[in-house]
N, C-alpha and C. Protein backbone atom coordinates (compact mmCIF):
# COMPACT_ATOMS: atom_id res chain seq x y z
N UNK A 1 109.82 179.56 188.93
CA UNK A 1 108.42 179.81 189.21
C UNK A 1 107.65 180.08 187.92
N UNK A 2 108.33 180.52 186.92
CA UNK A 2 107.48 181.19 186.00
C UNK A 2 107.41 180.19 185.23
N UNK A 3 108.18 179.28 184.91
CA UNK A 3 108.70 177.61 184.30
C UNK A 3 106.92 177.08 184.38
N UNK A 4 106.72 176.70 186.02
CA UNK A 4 105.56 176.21 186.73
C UNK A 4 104.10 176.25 186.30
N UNK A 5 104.56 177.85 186.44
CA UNK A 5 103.13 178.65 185.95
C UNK A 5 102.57 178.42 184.49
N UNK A 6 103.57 178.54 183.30
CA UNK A 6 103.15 178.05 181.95
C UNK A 6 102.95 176.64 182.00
N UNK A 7 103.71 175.92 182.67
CA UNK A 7 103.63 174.38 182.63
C UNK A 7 101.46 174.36 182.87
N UNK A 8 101.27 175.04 184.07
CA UNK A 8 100.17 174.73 184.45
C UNK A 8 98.81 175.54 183.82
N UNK A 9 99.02 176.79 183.61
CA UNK A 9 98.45 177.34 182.48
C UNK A 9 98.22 176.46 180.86
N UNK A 10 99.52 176.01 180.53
CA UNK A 10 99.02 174.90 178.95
C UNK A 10 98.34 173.93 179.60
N UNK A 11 98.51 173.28 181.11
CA UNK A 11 98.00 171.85 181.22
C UNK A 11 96.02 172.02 181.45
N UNK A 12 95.91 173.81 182.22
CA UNK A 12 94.48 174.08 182.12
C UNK A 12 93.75 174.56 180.92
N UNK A 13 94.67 174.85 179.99
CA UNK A 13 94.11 175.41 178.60
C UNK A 13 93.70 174.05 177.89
N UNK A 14 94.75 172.48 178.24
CA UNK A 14 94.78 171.65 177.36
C UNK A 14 93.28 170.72 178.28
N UNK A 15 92.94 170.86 178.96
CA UNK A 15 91.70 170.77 180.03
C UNK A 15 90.89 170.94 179.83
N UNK A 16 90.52 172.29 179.98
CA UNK A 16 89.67 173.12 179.10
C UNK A 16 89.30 172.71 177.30
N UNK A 17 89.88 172.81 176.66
CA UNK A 17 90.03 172.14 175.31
C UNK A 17 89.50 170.68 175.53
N UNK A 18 89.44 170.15 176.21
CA UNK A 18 88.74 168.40 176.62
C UNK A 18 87.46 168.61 176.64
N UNK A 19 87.28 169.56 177.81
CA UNK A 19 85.79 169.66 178.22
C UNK A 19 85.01 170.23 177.03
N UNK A 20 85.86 171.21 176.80
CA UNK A 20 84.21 171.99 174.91
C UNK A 20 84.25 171.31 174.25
N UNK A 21 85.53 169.85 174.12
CA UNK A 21 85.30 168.88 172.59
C UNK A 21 84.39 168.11 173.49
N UNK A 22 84.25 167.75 174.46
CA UNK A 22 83.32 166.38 174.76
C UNK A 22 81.77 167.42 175.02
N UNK A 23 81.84 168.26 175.85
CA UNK A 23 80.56 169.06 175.44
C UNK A 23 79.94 169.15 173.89
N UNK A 24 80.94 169.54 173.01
CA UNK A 24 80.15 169.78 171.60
C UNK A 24 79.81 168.36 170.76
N UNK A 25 80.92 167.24 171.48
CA UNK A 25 80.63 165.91 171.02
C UNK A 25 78.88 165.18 171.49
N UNK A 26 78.94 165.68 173.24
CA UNK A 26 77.51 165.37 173.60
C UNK A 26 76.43 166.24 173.08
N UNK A 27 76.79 167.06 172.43
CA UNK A 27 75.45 168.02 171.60
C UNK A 27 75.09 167.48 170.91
N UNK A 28 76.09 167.67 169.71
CA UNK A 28 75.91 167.10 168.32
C UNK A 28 75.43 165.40 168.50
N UNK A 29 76.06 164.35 169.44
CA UNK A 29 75.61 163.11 169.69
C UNK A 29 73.84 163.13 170.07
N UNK A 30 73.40 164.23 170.72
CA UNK A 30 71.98 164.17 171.28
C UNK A 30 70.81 164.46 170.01
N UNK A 31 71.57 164.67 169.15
CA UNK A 31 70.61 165.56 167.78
C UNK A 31 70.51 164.34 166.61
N UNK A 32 71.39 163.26 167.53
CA UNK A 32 71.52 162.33 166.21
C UNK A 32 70.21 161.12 166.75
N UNK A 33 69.16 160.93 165.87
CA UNK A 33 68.33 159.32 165.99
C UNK A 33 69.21 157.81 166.38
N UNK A 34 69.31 157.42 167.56
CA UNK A 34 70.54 156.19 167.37
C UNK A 34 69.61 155.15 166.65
N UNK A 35 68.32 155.08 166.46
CA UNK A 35 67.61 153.94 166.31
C UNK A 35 68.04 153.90 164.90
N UNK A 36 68.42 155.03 163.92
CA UNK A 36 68.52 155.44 162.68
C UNK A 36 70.17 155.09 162.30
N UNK A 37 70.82 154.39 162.90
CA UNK A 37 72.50 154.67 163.14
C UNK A 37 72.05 153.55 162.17
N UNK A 38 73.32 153.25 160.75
CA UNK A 38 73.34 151.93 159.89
C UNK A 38 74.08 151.41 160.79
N UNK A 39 73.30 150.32 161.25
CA UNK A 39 74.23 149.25 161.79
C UNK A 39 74.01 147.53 161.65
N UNK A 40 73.19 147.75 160.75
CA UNK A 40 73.55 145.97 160.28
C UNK A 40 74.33 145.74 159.37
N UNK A 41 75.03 145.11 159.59
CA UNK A 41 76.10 144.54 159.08
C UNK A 41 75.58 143.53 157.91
N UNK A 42 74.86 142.43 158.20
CA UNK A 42 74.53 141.68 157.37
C UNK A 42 73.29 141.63 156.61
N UNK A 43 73.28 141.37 155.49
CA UNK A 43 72.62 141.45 154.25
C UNK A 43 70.92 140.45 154.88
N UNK A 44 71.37 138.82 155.93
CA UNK A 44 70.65 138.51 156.30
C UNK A 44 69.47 139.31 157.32
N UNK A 45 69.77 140.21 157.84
CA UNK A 45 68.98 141.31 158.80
C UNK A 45 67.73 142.48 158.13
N UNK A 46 67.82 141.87 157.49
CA UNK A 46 66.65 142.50 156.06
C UNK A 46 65.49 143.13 156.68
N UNK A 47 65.03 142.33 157.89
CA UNK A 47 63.56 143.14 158.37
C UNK A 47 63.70 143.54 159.72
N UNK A 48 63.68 144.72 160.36
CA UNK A 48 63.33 145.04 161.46
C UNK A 48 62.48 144.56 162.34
N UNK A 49 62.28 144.05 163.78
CA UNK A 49 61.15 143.47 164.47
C UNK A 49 60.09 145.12 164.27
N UNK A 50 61.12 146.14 164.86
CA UNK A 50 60.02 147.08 164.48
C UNK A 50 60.33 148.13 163.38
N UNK A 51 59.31 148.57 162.65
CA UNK A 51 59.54 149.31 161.84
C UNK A 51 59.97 150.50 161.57
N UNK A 52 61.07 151.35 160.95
CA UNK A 52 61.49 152.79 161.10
C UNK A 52 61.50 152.89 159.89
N UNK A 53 60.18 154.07 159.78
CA UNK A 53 60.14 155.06 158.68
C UNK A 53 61.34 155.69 158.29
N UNK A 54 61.79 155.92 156.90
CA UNK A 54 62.57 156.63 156.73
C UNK A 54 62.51 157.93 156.52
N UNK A 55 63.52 159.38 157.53
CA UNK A 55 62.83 160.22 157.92
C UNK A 55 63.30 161.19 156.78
N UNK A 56 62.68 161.92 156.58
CA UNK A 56 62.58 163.24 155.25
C UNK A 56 64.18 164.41 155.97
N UNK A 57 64.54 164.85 155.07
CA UNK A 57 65.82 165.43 155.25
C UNK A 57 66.00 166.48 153.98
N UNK A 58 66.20 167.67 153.74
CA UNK A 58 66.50 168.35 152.81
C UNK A 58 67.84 168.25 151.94
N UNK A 59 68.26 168.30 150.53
CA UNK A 59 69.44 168.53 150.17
C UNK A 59 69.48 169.16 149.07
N UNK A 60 70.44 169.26 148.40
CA UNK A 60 70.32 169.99 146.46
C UNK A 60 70.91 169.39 145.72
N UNK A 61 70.31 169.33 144.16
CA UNK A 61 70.67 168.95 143.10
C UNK A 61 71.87 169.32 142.69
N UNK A 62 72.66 168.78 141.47
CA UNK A 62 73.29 169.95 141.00
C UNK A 62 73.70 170.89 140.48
N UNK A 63 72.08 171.51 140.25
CA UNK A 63 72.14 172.60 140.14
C UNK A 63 71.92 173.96 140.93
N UNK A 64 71.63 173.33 142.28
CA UNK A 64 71.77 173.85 143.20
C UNK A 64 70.52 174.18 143.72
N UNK A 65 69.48 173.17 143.26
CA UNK A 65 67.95 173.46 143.31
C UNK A 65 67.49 172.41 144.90
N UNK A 66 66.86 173.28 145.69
CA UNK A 66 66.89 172.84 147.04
C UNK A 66 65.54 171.88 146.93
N UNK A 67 66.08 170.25 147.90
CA UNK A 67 65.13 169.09 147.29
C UNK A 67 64.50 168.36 148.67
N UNK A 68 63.58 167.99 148.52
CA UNK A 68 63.28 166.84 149.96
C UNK A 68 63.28 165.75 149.71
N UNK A 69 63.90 164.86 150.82
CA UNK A 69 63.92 163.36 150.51
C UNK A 69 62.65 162.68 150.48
N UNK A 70 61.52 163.08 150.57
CA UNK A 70 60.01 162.83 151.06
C UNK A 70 59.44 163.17 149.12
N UNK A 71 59.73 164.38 148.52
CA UNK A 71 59.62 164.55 147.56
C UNK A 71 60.13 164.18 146.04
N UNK A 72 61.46 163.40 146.20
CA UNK A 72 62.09 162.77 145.47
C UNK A 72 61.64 160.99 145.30
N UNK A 73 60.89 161.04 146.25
CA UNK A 73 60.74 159.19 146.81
C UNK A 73 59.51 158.99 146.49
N UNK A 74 58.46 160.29 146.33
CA UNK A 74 56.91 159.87 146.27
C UNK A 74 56.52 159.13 145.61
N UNK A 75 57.65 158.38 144.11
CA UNK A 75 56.87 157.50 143.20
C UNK A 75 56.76 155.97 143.75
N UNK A 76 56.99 155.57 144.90
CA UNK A 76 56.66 154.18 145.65
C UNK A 76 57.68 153.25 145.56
N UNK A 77 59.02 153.63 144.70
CA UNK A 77 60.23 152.60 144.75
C UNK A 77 60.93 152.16 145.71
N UNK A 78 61.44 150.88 145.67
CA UNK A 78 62.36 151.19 147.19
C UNK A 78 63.65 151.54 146.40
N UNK A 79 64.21 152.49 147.74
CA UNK A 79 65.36 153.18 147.73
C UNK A 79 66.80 152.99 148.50
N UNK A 80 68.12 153.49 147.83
CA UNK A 80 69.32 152.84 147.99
C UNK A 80 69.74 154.37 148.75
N UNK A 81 69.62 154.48 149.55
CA UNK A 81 70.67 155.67 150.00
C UNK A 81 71.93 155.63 150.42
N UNK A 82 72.73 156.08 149.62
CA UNK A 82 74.09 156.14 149.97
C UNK A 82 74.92 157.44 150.26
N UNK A 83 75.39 157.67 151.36
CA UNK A 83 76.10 158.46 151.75
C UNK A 83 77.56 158.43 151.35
N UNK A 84 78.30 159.04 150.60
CA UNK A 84 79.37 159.36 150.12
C UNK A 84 80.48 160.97 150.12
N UNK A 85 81.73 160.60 150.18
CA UNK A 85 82.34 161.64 149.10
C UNK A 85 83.84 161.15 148.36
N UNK A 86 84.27 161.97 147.67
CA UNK A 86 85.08 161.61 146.59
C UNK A 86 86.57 161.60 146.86
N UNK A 87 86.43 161.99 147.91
CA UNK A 87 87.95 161.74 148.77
C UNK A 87 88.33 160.26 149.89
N UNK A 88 86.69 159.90 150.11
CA UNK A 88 86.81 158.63 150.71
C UNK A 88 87.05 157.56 149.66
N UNK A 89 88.30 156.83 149.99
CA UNK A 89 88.70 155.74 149.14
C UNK A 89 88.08 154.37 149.19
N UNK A 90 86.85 154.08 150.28
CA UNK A 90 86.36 153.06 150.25
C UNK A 90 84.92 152.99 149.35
N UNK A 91 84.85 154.46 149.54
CA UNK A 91 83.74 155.26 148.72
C UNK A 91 83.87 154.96 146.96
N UNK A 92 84.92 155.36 146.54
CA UNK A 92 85.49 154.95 145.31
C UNK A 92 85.57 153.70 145.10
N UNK A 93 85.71 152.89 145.90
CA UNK A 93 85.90 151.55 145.49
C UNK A 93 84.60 151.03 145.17
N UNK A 94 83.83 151.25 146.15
CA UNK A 94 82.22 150.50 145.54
C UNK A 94 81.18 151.58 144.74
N UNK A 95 81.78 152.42 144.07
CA UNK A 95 81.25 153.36 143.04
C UNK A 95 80.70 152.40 142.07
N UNK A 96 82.10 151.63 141.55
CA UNK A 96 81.87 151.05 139.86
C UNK A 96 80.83 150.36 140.37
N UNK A 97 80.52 149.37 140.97
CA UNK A 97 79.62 147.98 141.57
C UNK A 97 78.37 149.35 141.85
N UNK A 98 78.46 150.00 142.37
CA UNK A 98 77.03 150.72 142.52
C UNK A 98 76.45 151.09 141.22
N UNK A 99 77.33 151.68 140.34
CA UNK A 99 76.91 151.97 138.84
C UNK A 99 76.05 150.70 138.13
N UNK A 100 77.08 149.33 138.29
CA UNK A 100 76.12 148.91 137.71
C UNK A 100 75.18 148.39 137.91
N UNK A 101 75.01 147.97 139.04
CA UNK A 101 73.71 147.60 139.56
C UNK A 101 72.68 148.81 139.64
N UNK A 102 72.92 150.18 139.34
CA UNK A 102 72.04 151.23 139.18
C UNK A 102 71.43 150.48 137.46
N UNK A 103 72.53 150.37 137.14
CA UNK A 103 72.55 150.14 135.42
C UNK A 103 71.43 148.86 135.31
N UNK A 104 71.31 147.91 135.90
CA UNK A 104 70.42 146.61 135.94
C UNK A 104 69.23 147.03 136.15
N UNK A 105 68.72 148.07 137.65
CA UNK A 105 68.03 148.26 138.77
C UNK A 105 67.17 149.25 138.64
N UNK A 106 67.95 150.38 138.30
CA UNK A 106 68.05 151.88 138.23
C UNK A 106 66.16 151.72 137.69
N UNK A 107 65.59 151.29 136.86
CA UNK A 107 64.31 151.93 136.00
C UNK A 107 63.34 151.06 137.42
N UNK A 108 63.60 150.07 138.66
CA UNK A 108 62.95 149.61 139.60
C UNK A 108 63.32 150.28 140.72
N UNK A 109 64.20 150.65 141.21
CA UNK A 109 65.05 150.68 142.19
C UNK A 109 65.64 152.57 142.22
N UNK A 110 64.84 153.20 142.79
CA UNK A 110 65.65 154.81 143.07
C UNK A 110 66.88 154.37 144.07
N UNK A 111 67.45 155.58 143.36
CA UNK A 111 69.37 155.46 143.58
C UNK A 111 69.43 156.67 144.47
N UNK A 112 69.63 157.15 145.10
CA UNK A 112 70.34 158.42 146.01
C UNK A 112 71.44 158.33 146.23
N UNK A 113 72.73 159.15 145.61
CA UNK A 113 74.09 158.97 146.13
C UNK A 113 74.28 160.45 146.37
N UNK A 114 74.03 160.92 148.36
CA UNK A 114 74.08 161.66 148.50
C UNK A 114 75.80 162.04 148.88
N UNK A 115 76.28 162.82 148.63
CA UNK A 115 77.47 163.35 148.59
C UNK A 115 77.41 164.27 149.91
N UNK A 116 78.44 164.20 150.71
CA UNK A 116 78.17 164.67 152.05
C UNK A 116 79.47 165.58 151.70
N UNK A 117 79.00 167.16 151.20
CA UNK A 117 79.46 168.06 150.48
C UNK A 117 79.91 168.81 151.61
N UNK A 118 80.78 169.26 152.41
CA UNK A 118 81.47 169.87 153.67
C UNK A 118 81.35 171.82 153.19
N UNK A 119 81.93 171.65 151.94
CA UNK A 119 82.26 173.04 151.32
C UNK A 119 84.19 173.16 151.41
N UNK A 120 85.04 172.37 152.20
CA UNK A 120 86.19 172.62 152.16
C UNK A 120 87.04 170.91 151.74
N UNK A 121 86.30 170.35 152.10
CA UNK A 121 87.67 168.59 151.86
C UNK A 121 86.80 168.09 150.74
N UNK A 122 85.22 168.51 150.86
CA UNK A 122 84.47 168.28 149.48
C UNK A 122 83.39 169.22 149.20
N UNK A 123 83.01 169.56 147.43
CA UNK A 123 82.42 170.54 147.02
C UNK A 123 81.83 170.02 146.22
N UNK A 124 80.68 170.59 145.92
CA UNK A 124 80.22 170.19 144.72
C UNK A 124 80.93 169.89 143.13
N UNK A 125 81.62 170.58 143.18
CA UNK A 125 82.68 170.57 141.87
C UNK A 125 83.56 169.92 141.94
N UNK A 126 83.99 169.37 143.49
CA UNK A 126 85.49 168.39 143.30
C UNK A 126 84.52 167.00 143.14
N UNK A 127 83.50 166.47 143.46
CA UNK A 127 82.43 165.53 143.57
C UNK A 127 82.51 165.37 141.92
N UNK A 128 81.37 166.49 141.73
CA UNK A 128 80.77 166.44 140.10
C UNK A 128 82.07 165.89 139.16
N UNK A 129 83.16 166.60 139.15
CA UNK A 129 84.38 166.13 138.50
C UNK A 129 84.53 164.89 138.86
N UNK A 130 84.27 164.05 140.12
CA UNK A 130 84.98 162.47 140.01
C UNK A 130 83.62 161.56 139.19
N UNK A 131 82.90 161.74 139.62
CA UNK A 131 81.49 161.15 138.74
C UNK A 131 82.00 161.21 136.81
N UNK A 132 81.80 162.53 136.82
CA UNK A 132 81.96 163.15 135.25
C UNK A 132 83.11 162.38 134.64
N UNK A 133 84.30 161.95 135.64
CA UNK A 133 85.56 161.56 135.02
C UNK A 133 85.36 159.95 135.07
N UNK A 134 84.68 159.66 135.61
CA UNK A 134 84.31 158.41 135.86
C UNK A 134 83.09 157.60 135.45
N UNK A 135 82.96 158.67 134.61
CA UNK A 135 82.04 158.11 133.65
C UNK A 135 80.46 157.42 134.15
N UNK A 136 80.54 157.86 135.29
CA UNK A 136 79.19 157.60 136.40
C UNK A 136 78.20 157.93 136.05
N UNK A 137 76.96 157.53 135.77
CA UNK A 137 75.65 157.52 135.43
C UNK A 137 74.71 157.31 136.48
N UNK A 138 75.12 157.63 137.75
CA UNK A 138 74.09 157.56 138.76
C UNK A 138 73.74 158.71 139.61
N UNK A 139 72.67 158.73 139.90
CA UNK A 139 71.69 160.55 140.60
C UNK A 139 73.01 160.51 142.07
N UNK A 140 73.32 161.47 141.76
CA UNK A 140 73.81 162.54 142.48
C UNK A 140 73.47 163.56 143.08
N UNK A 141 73.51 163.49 144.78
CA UNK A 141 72.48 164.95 145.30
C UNK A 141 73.86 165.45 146.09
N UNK A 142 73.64 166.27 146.89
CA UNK A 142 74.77 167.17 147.39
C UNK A 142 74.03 167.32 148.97
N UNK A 143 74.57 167.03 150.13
CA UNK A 143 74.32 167.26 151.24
C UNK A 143 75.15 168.60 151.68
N UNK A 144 75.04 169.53 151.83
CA UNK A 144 75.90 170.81 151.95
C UNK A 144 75.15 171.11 153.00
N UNK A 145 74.15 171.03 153.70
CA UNK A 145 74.06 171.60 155.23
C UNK A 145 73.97 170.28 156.38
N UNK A 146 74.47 169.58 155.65
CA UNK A 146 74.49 167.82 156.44
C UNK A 146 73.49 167.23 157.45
N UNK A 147 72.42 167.43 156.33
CA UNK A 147 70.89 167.20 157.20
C UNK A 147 70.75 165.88 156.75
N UNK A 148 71.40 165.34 156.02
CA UNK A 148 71.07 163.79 155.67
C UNK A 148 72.01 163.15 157.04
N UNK A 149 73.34 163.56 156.88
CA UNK A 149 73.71 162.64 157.87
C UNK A 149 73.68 162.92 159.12
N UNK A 150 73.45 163.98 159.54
CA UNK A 150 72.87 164.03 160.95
C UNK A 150 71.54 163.54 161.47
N UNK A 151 70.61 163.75 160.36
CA UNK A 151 69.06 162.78 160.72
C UNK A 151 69.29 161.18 160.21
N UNK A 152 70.54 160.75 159.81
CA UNK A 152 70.33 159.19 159.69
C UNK A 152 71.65 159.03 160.19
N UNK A 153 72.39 159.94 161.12
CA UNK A 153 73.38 159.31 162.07
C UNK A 153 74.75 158.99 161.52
N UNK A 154 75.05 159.58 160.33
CA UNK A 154 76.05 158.86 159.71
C UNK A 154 77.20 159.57 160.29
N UNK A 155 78.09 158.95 160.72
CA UNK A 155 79.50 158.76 161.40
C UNK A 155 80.54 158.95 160.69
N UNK A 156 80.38 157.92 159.72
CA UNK A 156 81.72 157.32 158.73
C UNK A 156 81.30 156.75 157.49
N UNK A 157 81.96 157.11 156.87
CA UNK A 157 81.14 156.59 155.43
C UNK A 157 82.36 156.02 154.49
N UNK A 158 81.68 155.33 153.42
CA UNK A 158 80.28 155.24 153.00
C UNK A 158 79.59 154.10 153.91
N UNK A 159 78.33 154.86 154.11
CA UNK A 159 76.94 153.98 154.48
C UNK A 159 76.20 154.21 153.54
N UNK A 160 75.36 152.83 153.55
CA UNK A 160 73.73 153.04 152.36
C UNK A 160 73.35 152.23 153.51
N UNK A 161 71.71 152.96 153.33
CA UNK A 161 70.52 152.88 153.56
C UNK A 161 69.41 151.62 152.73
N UNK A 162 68.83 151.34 153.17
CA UNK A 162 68.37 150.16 151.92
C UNK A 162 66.69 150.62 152.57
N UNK A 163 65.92 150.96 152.22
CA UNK A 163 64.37 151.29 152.00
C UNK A 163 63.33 150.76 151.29
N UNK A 164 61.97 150.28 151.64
CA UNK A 164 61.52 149.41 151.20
C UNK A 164 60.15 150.18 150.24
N UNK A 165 59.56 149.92 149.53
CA UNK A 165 58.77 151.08 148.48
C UNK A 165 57.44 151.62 149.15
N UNK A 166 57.28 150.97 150.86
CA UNK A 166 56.47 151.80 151.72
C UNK A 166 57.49 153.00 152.54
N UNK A 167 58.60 153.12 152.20
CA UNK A 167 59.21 154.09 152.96
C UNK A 167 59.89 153.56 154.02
N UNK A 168 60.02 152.14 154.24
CA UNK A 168 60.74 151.92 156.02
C UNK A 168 61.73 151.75 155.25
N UNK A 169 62.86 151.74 156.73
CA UNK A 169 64.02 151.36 156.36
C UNK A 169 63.66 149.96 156.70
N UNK A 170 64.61 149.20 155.67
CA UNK A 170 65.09 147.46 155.45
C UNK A 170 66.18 147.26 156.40
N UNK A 171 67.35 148.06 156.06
CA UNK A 171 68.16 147.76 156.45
C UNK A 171 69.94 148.97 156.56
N UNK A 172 70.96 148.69 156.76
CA UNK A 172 71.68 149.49 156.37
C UNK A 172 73.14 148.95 156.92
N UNK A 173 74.08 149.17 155.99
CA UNK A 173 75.28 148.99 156.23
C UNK A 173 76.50 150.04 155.87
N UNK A 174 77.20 150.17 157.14
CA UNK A 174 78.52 151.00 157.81
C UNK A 174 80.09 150.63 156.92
N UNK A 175 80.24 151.23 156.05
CA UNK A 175 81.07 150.66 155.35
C UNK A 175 80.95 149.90 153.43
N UNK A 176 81.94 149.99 153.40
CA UNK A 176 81.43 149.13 151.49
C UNK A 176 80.74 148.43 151.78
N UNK A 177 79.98 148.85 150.38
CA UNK A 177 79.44 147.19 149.83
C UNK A 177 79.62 146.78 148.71
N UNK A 178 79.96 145.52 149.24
CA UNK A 178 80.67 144.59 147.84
C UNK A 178 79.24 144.39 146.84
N UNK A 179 79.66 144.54 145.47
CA UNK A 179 78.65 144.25 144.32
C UNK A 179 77.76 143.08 144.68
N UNK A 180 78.22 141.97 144.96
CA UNK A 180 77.36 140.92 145.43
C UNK A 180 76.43 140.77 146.38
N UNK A 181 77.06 141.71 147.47
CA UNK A 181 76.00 142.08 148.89
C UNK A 181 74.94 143.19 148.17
N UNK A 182 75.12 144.14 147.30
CA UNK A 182 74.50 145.34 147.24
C UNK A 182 73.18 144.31 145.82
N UNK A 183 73.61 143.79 145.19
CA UNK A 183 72.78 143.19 144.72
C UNK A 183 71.57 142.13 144.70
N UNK A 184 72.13 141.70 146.04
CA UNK A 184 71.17 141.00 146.67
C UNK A 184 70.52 141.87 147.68
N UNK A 185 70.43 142.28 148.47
CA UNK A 185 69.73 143.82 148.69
C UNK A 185 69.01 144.29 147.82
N UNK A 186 69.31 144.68 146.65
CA UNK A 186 68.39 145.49 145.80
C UNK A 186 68.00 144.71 145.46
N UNK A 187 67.95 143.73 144.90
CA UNK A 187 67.23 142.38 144.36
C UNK A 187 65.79 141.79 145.65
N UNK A 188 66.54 142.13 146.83
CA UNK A 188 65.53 142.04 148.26
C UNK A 188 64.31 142.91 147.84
N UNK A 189 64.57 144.41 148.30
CA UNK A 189 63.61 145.17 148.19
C UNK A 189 62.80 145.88 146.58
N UNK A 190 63.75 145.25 145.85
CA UNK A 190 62.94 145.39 144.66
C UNK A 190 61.60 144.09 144.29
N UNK A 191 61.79 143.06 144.59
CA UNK A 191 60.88 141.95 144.06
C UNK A 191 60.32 141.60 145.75
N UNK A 192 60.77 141.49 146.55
CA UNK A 192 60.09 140.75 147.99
C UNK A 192 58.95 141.69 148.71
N UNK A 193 60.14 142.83 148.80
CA UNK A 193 59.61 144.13 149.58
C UNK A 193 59.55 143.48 151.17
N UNK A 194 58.84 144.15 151.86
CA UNK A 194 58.88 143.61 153.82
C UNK A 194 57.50 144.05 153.66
């Protein structure tokens, strides 16, 4: 009998444990913009039928100086937002290719490589160290209360954002981007614009 009873006690505890992850999953899912989710895939999908502003979100430098995405953007460029961190290995891979096309781009084209800073799997200092060691020359912000990726939906990363120098989003893609895709993109919204 008593066999029974634990059997059915773990099977309502393991029950229970279902229901608060899919409850806290439908919270956190309701707070997210889906219209804002990166989900084009292709480089050809450049213009929206309708237009989405890209929405303002707080983060910090690193020096720990608290910044708005609305206030960083005011000089009219279009912008590359990329969501990152230094433990994602797909993240690392399209670092170098982001560098240099910052390196081509960078004086037309604002760079955002926001670092989606947790405080425990990533920190500002385990971040700053892979840049620094890597000889990276591109703006670095720190998302530490994860208001970037909860107001632009980000899931899984790396995603970038691609923004046009009125502020809409262009476009955005879930996953790397290869140097060749990311350059034609920035090459898009730097000379065409939408």
């Amino acid at each position: 009998m008593a066999r029974k009873l634990k059997i059915f006690i773990s099977m309502a505890g393991f029950a229970l444990l279902i229901v608060i992850a899919l409850f806290a999953y439908n919270r956190l899912a309701a707070q997210v913009n889906p219209a804002l989710r990166p989900a084009l895939p292709e480089a050809q999908d450049l213009a929206f039928a309708q237009r989405q502003r890209a929405p303002d979100f707080s983060f910090t430098d690193r020096d720990g100086n608290s910044l708005t995405f609305s206030g960083i953007v005011a000089d009219g460029k279009p912008i590359v937002l990329n969501f990152w961190a230094s433990w994602c290995p797909a993240c690392r891979n399209e670092t170098p290719g982001f560098e240099r096309v910052y390196r081509d781009f960078g004086g037309e084209v604002k760079f955002i490589m926001l670092n989606l800073t947790d405080g425990v799997r990533e920190t500002v200092a385990t971040a700053q160290r892979y840049i620094d060691e890597g000889g990276f020359t591109l703006p670095v912000y720190f998302d530490t209360l994860q208001g970037g990726a909860i107001t632009y939906g980000i899931r899984f990363i790396p995603a970038t954002v691609f923004i046009d120098r009125d502020g809409y989003i262009v476009t955005a893609i879930q996953g790397a981007v290869d140097e060749d895709t990311l350059r034609e993109i920035v090459d898009f919204i730097r000379v065409e614009g939408v």
